[in-house]
C-alpha atoms as a PDB file:
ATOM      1  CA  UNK A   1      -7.985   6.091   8.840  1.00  0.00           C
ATOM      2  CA  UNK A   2      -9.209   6.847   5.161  1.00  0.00           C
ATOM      3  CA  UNK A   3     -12.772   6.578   4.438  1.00  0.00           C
ATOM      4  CA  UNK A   4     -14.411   3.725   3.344  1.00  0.00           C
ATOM      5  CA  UNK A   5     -16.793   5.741   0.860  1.00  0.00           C
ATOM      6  CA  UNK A   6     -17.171   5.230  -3.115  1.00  0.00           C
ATOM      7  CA  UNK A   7     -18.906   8.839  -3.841  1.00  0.00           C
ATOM      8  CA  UNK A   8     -20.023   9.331  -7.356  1.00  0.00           C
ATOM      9  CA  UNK A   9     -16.948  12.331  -7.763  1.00  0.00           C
ATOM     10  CA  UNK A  10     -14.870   8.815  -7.891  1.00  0.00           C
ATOM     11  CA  UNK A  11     -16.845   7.448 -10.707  1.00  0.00           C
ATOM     12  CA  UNK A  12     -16.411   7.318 -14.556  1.00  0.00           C
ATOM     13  CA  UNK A  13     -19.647   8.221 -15.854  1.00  0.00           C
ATOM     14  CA  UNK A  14     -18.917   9.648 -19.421  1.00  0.00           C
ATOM     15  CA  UNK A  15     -18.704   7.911 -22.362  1.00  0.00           C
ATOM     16  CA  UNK A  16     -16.011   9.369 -23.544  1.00  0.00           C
ATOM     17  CA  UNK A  17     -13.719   8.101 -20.781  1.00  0.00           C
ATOM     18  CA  UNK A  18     -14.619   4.824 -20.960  1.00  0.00           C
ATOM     19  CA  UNK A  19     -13.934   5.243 -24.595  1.00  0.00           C
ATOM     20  CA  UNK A  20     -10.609   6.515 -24.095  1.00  0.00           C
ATOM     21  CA  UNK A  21      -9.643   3.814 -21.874  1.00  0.00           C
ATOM     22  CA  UNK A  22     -10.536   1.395 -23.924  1.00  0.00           C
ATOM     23  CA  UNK A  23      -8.382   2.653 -26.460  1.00  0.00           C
ATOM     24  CA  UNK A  24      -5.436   3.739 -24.998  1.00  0.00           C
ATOM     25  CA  UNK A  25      -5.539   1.639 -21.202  1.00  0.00           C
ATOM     26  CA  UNK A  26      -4.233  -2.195 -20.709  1.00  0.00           C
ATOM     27  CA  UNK A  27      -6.503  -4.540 -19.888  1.00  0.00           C
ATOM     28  CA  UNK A  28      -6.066  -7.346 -17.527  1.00  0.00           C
ATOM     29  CA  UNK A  29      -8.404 -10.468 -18.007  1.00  0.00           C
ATOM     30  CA  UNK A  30      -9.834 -13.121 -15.754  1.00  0.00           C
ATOM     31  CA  UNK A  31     -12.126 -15.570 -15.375  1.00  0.00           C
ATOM     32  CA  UNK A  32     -14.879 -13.493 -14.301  1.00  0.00           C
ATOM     33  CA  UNK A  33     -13.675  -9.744 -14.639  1.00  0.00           C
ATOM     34  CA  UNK A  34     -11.727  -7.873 -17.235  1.00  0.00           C
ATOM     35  CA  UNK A  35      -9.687  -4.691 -15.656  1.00  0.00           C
ATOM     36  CA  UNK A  36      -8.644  -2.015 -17.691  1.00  0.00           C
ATOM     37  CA  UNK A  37      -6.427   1.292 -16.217  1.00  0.00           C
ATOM     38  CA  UNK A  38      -5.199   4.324 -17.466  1.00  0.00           C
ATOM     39  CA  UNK A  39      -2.425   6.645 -15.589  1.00  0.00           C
ATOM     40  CA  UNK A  40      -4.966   9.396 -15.296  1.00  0.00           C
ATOM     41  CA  UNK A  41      -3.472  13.154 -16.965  1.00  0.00           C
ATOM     42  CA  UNK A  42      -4.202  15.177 -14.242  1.00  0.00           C
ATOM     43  CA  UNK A  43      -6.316  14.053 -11.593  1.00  0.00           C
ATOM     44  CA  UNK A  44      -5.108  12.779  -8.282  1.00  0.00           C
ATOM     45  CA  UNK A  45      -8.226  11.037  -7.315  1.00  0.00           C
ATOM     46  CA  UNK A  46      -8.811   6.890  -8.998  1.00  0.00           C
ATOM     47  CA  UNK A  47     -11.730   6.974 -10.851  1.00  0.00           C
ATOM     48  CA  UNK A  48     -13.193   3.850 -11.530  1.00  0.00           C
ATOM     49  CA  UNK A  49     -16.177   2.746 -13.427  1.00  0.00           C
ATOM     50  CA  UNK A  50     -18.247  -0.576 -13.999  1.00  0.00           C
ATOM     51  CA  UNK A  51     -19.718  -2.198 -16.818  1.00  0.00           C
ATOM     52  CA  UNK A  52     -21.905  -5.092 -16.776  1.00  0.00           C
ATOM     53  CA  UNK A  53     -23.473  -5.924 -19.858  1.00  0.00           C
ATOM     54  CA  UNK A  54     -26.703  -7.933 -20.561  1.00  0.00           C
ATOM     55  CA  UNK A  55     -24.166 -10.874 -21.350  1.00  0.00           C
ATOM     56  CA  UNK A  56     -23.619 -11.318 -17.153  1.00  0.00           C
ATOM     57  CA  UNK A  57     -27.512 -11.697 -17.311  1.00  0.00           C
ATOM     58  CA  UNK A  58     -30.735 -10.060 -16.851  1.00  0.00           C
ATOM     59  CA  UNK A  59     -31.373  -6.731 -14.784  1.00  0.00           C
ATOM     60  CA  UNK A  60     -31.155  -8.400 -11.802  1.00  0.00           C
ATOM     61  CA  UNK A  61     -27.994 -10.345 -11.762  1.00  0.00           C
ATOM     62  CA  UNK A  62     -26.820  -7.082 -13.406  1.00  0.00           C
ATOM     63  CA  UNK A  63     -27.677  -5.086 -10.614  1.00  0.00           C
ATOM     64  CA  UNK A  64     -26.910  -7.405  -8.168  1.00  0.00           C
ATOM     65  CA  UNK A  65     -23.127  -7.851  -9.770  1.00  0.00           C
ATOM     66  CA  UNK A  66     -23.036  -4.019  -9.882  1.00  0.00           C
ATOM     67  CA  UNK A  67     -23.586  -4.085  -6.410  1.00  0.00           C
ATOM     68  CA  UNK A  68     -20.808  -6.321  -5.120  1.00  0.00           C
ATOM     69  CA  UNK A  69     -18.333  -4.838  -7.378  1.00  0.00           C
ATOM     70  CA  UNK A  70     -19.113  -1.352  -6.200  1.00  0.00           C
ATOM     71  CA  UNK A  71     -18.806  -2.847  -1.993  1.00  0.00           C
ATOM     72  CA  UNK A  72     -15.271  -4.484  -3.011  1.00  0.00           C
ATOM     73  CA  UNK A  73     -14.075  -1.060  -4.792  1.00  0.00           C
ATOM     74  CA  UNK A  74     -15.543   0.772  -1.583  1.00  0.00           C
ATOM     75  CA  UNK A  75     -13.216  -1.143   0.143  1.00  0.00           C
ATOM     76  CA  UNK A  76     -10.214  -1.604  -1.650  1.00  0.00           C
ATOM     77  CA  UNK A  77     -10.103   2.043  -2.482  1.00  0.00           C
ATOM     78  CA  UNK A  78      -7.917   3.093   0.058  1.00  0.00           C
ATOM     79  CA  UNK A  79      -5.074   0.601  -1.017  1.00  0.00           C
ATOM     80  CA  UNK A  80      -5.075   2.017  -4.160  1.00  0.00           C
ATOM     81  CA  UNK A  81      -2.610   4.259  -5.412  1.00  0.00           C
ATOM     82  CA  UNK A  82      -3.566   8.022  -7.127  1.00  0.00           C
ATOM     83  CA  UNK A  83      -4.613   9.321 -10.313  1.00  0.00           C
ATOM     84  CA  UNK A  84      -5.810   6.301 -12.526  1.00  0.00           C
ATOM     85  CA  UNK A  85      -8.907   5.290 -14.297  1.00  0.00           C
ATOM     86  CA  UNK A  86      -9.867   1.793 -14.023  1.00  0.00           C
ATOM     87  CA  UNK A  87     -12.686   0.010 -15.543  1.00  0.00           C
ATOM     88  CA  UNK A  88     -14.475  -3.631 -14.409  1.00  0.00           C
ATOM     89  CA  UNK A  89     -16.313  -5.857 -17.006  1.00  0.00           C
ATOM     90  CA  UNK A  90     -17.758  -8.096 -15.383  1.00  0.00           C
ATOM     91  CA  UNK A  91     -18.392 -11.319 -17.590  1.00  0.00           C
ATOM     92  CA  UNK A  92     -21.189 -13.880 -17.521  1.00  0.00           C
ATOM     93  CA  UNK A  93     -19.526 -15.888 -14.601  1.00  0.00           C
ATOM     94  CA  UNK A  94     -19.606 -13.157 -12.282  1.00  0.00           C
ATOM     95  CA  UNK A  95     -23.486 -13.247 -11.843  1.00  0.00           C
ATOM     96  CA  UNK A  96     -23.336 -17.241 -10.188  1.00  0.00           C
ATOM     97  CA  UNK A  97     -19.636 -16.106  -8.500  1.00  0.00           C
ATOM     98  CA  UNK A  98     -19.635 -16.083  -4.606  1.00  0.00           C
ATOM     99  CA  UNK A  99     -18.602 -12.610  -3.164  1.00  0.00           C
ATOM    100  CA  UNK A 100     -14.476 -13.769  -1.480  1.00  0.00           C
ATOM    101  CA  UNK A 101     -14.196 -14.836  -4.909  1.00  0.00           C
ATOM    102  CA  UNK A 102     -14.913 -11.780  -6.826  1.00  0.00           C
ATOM    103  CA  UNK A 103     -13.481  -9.598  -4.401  1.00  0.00           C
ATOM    104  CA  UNK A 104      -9.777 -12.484  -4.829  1.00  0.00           C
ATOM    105  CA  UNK A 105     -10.293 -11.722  -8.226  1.00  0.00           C
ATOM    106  CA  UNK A 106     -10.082  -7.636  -8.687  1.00  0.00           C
ATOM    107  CA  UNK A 107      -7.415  -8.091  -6.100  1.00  0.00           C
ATOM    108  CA  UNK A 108      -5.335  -9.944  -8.137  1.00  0.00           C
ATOM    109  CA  UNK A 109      -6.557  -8.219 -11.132  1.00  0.00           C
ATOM    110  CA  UNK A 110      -5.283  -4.927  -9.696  1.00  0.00           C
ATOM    111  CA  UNK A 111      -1.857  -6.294  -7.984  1.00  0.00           C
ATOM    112  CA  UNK A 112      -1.442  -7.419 -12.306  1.00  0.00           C
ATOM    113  CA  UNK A 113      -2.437  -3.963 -13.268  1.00  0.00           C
ATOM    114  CA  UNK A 114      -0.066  -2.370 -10.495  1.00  0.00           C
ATOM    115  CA  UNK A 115      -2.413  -0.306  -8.953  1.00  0.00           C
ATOM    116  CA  UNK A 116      -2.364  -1.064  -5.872  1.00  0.00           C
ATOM    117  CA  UNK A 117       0.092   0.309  -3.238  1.00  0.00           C
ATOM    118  CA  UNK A 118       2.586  -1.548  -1.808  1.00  0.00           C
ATOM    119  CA  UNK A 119       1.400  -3.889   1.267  1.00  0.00           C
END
């Protein structure tokens, strides 16, 4: 069984990658998160990185947002397929969102952005 873990090795941290993704990636929008992924050169580990801006709210609905996007990632992880970068936005809605409807949403989000492996 694959691990259930999101360690910070499977993070984008730099600025320069979420840069780079924003310019060259595709983005995939929704009501309450915007996806963006990029085949990744090199690696063979996803990393993925979150951005919630003071638009979703103050620092605690941002933190609290962060949160649940990081426990759905956790666990969609292992369904996804190798070597990407993918970014979440999380917009304004996502603050008041309940949690199965956030998680439908990046699920959807990444079946659109195909990186997910086949069921």
């Amino acid at each position: 069984m694959p691990s259930l873990r999101f360690p910070k090795s499977a993070r984008l941290s730099r600025a320069g990658e979420f840069a780079r993704l924003r310019r060259e990636g595709t983005s995939f929008h929704g009501k309450l998160i915007v996806l963006s992924v990029l085949k990744a050169e090199s690696e063979t580990e996803t990393r993925i990185g979150i951005i919630t801006s003071r638009r979703v709210g103050g620092a605690v609905q941002r933190n609290r947002v962060r949160r649940r996007l990081r426990e759905i990632i956790r666990a969609v992880r292992p369904q996804m397929m190798r070597g990407w970068h993918v970014v979440l936005v999380a917009r304004h809605a996502a603050s008041t969102a309940e949690f199965s409807i956030l998680r439908a949403e990046v699920l959807a989000l990444a079946r659109r952005g195909g990186i997910l492996l086949p069921a």
